[in-house]
N, C-alpha and C. Protein backbone atom coordinates (compact mmCIF):
# COMPACT_ATOMS: atom_id res chain seq x y z
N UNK A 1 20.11 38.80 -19.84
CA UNK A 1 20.86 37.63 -20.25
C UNK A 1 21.71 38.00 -21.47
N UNK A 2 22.93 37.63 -21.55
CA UNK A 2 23.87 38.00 -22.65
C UNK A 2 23.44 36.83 -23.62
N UNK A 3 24.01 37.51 -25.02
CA UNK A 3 23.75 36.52 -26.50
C UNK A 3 24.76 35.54 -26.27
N UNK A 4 24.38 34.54 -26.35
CA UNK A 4 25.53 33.02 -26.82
C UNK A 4 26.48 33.67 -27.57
N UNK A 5 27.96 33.45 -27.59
CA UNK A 5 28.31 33.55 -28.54
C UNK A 5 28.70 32.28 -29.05
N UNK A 6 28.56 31.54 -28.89
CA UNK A 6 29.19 29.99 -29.60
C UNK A 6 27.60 29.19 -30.32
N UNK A 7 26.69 30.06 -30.60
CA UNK A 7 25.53 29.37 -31.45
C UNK A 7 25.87 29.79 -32.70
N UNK A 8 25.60 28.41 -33.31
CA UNK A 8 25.68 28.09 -34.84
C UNK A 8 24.11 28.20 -35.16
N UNK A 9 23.97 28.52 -36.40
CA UNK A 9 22.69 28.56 -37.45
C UNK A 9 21.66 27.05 -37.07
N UNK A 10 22.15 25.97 -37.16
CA UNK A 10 21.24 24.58 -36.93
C UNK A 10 20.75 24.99 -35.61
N UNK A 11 21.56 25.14 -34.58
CA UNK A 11 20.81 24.86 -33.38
C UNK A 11 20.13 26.09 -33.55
N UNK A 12 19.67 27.31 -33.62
CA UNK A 12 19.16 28.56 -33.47
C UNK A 12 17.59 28.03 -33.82
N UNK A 13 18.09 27.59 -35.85
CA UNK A 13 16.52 26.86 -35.96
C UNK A 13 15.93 25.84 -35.48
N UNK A 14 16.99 24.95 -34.01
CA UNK A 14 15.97 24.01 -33.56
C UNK A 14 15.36 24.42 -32.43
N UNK A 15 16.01 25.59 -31.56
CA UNK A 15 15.56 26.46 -30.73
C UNK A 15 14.10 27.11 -31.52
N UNK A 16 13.98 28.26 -32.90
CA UNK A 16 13.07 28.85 -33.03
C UNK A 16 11.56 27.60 -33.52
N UNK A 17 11.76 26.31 -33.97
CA UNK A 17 10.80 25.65 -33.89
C UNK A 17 9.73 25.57 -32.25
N UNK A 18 10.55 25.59 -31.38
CA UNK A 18 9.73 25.93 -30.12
C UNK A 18 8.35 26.72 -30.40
N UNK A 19 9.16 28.26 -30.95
CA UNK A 19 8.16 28.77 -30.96
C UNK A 19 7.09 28.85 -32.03
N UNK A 20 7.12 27.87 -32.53
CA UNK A 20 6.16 27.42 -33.87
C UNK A 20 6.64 27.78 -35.48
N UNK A 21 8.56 28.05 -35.85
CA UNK A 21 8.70 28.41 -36.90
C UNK A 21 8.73 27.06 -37.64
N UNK A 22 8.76 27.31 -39.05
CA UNK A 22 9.42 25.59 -39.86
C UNK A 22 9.97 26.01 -41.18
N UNK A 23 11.39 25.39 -41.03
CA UNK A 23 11.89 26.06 -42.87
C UNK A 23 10.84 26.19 -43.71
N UNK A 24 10.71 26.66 -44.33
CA UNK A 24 9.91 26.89 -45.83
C UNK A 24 10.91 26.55 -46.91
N UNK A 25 12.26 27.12 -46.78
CA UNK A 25 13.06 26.93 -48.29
C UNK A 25 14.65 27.21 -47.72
N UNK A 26 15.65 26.89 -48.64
CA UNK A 26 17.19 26.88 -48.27
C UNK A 26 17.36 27.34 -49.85
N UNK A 27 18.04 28.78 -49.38
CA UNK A 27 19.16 29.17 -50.63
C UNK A 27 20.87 29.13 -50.08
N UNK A 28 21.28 27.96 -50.40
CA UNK A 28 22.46 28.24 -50.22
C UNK A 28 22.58 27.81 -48.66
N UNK A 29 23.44 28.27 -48.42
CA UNK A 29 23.64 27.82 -46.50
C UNK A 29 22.63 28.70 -45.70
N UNK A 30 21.68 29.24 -46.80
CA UNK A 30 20.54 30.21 -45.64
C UNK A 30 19.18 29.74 -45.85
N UNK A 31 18.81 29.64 -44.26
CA UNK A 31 17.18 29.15 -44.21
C UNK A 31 16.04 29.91 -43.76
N UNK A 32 14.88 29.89 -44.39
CA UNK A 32 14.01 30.73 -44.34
C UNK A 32 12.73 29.89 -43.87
N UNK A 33 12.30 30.59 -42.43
CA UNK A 33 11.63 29.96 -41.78
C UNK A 33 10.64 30.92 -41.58
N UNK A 34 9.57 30.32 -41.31
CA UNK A 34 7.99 30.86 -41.10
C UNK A 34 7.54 30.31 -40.26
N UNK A 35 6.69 31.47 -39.20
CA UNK A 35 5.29 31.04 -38.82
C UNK A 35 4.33 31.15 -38.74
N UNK A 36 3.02 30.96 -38.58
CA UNK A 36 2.07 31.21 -38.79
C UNK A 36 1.24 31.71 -37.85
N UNK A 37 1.95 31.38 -36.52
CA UNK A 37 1.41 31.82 -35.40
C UNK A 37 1.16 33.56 -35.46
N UNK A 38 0.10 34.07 -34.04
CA UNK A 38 0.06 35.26 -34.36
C UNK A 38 0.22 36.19 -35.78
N UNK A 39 -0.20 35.54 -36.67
CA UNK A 39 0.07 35.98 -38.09
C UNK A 39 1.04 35.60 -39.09
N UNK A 40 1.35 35.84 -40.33
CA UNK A 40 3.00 35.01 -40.46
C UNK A 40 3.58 36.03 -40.44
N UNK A 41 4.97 35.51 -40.12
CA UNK A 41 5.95 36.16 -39.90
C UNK A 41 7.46 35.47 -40.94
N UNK A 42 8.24 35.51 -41.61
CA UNK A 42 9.41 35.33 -41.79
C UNK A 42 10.90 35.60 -41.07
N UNK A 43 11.25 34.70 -41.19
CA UNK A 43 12.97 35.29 -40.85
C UNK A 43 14.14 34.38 -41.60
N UNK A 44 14.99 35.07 -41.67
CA UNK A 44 16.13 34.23 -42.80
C UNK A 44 17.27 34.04 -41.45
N UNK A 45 17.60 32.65 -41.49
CA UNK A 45 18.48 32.35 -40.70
C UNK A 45 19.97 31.78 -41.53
N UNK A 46 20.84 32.40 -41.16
CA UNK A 46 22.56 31.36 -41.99
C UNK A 46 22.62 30.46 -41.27
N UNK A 47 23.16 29.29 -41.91
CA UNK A 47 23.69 28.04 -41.03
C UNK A 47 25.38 28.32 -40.90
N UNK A 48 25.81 29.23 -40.40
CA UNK A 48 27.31 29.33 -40.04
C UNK A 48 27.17 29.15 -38.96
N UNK A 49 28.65 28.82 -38.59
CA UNK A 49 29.10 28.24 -37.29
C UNK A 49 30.11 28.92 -36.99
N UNK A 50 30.28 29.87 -36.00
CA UNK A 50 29.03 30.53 -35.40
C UNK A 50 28.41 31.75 -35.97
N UNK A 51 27.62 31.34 -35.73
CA UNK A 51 26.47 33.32 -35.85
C UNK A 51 27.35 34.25 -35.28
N UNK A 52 27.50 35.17 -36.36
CA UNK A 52 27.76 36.58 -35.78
C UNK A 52 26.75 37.14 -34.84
N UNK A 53 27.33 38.13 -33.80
CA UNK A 53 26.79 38.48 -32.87
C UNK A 53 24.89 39.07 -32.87
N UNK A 54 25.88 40.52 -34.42
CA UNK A 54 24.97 40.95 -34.83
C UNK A 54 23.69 40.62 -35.55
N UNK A 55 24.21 39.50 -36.25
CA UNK A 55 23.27 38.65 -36.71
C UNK A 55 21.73 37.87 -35.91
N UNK A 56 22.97 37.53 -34.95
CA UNK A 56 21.57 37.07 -33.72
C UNK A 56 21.00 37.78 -33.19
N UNK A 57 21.76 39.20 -32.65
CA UNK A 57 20.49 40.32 -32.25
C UNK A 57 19.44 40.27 -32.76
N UNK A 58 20.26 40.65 -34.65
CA UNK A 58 19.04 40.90 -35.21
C UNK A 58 17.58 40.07 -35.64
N UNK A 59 18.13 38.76 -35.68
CA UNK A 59 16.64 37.56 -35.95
C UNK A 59 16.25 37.60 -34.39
N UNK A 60 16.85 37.90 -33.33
CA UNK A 60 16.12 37.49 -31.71
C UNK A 60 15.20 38.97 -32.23
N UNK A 61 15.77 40.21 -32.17
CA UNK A 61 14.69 41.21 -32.19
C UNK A 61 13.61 41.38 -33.04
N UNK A 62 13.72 40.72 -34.16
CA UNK A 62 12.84 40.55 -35.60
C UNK A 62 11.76 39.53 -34.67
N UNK A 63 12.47 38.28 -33.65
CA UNK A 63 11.27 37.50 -33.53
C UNK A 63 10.48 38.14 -32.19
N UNK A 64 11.52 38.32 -31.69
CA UNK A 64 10.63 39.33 -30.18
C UNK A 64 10.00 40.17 -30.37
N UNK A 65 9.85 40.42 -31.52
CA UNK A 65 9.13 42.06 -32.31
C UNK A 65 7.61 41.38 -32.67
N UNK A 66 7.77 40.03 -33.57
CA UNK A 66 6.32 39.52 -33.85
C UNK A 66 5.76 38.91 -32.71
N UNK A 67 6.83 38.45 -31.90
CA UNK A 67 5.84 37.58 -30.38
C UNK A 67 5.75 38.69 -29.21
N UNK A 68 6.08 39.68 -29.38
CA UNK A 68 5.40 40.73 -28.45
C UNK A 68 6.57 40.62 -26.99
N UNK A 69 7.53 39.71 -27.61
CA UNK A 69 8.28 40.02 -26.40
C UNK A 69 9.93 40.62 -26.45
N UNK A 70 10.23 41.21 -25.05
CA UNK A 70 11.85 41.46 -25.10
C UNK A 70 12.64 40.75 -25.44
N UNK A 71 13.95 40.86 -25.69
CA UNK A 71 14.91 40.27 -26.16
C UNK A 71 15.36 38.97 -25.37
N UNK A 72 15.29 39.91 -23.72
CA UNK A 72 15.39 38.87 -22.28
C UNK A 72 14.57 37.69 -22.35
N UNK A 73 13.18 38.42 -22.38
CA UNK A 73 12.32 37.61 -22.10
C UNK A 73 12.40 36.14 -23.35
N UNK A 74 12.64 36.44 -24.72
CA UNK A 74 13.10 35.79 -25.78
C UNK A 74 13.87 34.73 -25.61
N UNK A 75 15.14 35.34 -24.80
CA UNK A 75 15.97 34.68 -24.74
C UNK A 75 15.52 33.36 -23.61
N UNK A 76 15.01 34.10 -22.44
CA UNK A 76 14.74 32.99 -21.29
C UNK A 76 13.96 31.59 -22.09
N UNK A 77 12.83 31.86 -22.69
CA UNK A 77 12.01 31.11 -23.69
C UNK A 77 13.22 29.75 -24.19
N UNK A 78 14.14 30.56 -25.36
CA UNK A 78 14.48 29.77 -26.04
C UNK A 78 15.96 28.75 -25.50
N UNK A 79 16.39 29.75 -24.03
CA UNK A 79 18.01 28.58 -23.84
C UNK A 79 17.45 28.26 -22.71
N UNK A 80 16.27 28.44 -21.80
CA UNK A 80 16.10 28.03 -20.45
C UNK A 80 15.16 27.07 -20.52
């Protein structure tokens, strides 16, 4: 499955609440979300509109990395 390119920062973090994250804190237009699941984990998300490409690779692989899954499989989870 290819990356969205038209996702903005809000919807990303209402997508990663699915998988059990929740802001913790906002510096600036960037949010830092945690979960606790499977251990904690962090990730810093921007609220720009839109996310750079690279950007989203990199928080999808940071989270597919703590939930044990592919990027695909990640992805199916969070837009399907």
């Amino acid at each position: 499955m290819r990356l969205p390119r038209d996702l903005c920062g809000a919807d990303l973090v209402k997508r990663l609440e699915r998988l059990g994250y929740q802001t913790t804190r906002q510096t600036g237009s960037h949010l830092r979300l945690t979960s606790t699941l499977r251990g904690e984990h962090h990730v810093t998300v921007p609220r720009h509109d839109p996310l750079r490409i690279g950007t989203l690779a990199a928080i999808l692989d940071a989270v597919g990395a703590h939930h044990g899954l592919s990027r695909d499989a990640l992805l199916d989870r969070l837009f399907n």
